[in-house]
N, C-alpha and C. Protein backbone atom coordinates (compact mmCIF):
# COMPACT_ATOMS: atom_id res chain seq x y z
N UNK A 1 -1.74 12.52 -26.19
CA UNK A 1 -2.27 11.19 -25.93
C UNK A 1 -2.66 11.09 -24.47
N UNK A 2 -3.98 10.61 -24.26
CA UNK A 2 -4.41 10.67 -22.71
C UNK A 2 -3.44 9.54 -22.42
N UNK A 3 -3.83 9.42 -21.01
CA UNK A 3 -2.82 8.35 -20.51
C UNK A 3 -4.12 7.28 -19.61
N UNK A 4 -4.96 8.15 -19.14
CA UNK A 4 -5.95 7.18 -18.45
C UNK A 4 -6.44 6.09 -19.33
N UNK A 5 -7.08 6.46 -20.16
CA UNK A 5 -7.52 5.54 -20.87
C UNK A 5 -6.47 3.97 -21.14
N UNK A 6 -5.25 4.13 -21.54
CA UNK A 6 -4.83 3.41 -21.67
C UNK A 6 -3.99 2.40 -20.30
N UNK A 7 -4.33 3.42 -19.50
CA UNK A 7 -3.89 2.73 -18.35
C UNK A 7 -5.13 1.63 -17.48
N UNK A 8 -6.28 1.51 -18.26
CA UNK A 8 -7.06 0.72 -17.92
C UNK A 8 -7.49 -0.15 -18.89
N UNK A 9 -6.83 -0.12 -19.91
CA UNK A 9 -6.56 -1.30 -20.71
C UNK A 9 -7.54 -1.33 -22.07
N UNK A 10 -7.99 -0.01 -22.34
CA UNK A 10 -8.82 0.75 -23.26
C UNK A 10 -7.95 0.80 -24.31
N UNK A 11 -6.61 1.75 -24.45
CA UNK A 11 -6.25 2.05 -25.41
C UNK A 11 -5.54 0.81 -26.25
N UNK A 12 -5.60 -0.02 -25.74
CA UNK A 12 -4.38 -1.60 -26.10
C UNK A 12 -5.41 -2.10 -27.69
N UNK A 13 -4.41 -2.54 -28.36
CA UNK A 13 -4.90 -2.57 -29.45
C UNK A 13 -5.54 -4.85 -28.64
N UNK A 14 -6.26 -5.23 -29.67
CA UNK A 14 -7.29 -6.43 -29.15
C UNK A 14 -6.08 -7.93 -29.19
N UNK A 15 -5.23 -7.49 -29.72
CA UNK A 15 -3.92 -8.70 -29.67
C UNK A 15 -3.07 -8.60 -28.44
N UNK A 16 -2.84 -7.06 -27.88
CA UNK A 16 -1.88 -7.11 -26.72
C UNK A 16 -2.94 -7.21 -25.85
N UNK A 17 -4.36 -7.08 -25.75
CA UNK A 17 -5.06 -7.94 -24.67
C UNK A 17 -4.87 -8.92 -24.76
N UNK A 18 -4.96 -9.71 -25.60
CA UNK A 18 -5.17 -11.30 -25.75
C UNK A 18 -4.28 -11.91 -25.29
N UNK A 19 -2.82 -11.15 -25.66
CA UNK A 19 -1.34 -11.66 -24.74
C UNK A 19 -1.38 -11.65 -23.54
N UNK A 20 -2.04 -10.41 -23.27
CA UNK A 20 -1.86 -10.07 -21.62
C UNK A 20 -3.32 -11.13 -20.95
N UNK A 21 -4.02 -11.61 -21.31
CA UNK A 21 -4.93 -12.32 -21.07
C UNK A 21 -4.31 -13.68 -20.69
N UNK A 22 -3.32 -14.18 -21.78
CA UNK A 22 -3.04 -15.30 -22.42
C UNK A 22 -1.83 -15.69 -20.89
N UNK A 23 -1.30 -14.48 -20.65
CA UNK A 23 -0.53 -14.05 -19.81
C UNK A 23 -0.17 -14.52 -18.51
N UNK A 24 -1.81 -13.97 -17.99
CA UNK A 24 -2.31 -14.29 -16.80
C UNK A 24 -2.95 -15.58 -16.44
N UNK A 25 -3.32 -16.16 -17.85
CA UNK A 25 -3.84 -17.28 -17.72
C UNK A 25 -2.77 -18.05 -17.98
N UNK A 26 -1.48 -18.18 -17.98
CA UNK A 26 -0.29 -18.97 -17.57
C UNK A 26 0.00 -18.86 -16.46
N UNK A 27 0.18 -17.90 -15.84
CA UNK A 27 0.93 -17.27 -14.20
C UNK A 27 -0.17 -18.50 -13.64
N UNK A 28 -1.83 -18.71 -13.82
CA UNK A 28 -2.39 -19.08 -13.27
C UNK A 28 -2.51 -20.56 -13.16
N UNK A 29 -1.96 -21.18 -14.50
CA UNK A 29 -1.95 -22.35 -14.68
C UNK A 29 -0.64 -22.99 -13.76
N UNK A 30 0.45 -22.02 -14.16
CA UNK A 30 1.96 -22.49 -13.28
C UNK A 30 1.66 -22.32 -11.74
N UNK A 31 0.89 -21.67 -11.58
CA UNK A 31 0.97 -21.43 -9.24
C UNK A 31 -0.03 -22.73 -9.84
N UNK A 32 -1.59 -23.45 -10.12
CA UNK A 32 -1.80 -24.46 -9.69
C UNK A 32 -0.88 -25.96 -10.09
N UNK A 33 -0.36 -25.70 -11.01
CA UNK A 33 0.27 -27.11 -11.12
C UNK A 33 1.94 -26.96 -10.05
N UNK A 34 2.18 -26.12 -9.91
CA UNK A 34 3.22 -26.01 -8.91
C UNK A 34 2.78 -25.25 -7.46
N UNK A 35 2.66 -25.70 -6.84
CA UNK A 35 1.65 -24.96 -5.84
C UNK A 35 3.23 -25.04 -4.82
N UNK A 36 3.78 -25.39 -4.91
CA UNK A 36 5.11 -25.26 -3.78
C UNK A 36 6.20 -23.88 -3.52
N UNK A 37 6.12 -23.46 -5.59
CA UNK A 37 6.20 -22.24 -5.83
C UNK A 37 5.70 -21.39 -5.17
N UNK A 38 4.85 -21.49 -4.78
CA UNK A 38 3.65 -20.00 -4.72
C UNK A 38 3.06 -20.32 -3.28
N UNK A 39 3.55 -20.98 -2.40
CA UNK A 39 3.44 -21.35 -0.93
C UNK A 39 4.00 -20.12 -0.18
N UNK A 40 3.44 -19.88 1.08
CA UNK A 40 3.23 -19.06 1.85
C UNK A 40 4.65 -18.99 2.65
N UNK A 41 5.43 -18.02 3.38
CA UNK A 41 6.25 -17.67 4.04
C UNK A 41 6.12 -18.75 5.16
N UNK A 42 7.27 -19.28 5.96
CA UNK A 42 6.94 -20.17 7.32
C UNK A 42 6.01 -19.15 8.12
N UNK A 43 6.21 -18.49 8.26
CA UNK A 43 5.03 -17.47 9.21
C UNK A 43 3.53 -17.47 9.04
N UNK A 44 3.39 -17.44 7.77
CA UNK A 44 2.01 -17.70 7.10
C UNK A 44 1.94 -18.87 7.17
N UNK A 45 2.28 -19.67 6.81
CA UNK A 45 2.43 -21.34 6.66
C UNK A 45 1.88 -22.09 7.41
N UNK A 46 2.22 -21.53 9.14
CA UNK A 46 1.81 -22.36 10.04
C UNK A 46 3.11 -22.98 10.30
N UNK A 47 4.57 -22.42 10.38
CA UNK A 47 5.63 -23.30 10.85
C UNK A 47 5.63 -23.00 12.34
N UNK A 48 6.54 -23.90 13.35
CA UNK A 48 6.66 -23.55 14.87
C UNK A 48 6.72 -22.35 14.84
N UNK A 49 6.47 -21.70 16.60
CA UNK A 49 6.43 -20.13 16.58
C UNK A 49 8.20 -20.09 17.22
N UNK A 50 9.05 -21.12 17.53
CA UNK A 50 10.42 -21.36 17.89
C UNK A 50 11.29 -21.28 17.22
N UNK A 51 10.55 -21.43 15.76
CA UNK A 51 11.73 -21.62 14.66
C UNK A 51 12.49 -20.04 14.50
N UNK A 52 13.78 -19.95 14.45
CA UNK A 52 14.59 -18.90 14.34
C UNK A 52 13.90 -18.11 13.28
N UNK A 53 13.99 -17.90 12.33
CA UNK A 53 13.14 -18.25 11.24
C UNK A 53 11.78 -17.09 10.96
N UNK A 54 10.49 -17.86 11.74
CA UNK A 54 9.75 -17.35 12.35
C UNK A 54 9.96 -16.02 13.47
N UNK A 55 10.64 -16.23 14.35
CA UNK A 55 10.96 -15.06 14.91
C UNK A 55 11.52 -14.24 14.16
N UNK A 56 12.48 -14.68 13.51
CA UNK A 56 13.16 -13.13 12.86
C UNK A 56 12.11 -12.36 11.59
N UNK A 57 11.18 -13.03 11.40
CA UNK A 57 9.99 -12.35 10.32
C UNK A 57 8.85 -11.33 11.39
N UNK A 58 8.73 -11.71 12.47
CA UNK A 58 7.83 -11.22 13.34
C UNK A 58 8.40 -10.24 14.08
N UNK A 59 9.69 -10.06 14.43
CA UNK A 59 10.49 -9.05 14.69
C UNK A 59 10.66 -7.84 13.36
N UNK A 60 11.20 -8.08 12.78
CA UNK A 60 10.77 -7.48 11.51
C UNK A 60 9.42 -6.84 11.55
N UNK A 61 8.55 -7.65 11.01
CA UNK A 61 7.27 -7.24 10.77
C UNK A 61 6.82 -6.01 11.86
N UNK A 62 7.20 -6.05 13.54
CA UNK A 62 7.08 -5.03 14.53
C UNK A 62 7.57 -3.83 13.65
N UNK A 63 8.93 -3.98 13.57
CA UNK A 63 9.66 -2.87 13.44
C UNK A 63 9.12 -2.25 12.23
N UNK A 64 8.89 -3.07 10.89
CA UNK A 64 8.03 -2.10 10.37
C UNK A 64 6.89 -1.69 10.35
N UNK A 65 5.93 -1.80 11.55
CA UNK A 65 4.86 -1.42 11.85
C UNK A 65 4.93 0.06 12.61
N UNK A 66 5.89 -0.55 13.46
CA UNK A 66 6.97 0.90 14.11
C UNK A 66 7.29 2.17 13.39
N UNK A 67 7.69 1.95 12.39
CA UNK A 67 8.15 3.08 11.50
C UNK A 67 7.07 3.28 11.09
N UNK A 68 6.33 2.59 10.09
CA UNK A 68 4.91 3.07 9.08
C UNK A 68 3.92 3.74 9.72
N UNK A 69 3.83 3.46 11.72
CA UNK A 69 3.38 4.08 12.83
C UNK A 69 3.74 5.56 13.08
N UNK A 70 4.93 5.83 13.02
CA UNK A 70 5.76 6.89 13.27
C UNK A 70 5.44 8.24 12.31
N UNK A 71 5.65 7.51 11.02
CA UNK A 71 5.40 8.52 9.25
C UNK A 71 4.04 8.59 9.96
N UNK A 72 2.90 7.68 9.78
CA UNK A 72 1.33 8.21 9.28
C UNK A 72 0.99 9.03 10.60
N UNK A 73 2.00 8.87 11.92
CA UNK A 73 1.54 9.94 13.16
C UNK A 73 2.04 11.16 12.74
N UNK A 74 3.82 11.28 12.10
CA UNK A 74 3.69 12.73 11.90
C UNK A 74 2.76 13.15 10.48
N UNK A 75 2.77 12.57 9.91
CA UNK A 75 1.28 13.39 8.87
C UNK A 75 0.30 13.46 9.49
N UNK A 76 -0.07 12.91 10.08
CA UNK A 76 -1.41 13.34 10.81
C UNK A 76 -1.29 14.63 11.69
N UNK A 77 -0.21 14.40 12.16
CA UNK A 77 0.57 16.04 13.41
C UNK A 77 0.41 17.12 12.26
N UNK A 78 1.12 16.80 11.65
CA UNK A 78 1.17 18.14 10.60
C UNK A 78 -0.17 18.41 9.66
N UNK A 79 -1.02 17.56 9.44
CA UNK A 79 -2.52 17.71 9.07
C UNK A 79 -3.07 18.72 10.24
N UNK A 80 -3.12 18.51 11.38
CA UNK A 80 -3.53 18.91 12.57
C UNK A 80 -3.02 20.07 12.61
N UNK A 81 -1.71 20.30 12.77
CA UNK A 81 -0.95 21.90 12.81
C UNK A 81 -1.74 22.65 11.81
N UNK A 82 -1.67 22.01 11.02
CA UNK A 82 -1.89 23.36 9.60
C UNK A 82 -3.44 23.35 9.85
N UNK A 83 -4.32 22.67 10.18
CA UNK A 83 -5.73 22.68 10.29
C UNK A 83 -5.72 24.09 12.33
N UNK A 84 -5.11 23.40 12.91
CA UNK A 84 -5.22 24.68 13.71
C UNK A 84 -4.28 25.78 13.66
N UNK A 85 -3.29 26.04 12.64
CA UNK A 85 -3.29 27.36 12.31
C UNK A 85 -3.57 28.20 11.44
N UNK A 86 -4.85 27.49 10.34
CA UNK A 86 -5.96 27.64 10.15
C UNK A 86 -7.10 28.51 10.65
N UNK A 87 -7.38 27.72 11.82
CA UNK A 87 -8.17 28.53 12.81
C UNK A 87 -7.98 29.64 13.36
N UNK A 88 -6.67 29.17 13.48
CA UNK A 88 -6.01 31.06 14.52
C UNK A 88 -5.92 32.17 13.68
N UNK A 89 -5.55 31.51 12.23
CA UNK A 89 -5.19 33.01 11.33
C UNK A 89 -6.83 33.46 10.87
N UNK A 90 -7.60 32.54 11.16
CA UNK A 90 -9.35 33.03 10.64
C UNK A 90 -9.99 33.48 11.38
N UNK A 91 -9.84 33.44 13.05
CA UNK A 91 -9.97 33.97 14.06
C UNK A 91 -9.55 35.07 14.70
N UNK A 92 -8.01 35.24 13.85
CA UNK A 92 -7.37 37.09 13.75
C UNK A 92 -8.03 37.70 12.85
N UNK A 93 -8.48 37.09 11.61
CA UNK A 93 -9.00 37.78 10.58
C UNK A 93 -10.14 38.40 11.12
N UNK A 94 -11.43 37.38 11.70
CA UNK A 94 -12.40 37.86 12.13
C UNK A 94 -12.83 38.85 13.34
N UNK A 95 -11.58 39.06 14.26
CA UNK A 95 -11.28 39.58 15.02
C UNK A 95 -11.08 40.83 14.77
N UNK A 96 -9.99 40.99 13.24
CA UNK A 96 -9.43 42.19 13.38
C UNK A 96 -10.76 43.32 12.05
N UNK A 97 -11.57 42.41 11.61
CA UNK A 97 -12.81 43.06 10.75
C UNK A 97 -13.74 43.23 11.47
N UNK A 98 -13.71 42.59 12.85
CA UNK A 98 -15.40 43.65 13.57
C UNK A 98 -14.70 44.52 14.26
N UNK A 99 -13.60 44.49 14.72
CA UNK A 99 -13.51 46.13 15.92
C UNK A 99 -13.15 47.51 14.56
């Protein structure tokens, strides 16, 4: 059994669309008639930038920018390593086939 297909909503027989339709068109009805639910973080919100609150989301938010900074620099280091020792081992190669 493929799996793509059904993971884009192909293989679903025309009733579990209709649920999953039926679905979404509740989630959508409940955030507008309750819109307090589905309101934004004080940070997003627009609360003071004083509120304890607020700071401790923006502190946060650094620190994981910090880390997610850290991971995508060493993949990129190690993209880089292996791309220039790459070069060096194709540059012995070519080196050691013309003399």
């Amino acid at each position: 059994m493929k799996l793509g297909p059904m993971l884009r909503g192909q293989g679903l027989q025309r009733s579990q669309r209709d649920l999953r339709a039926a679905a979404l068109l509740g989630a959508l009805i409940l955030t507008a008639a309750l819109p307090e639910a589905s309101s934004a973080c004080e940070r997003c919100f627009g609360a003071g930038v004083d509120a304890p609150a607020v700071r401790a989301v923006s502190a946060s938010m650094l620190v994981l920018f910090a880390i997610i900074s850290g991971v995508f620099g060493g993949i990129l280091s190690f993209f880089r390593n292996m791309s220039v020792r790459a070069a060096r081992i194709a540059d012995q190669n070519n080196s050691s086939t013309t003399d």
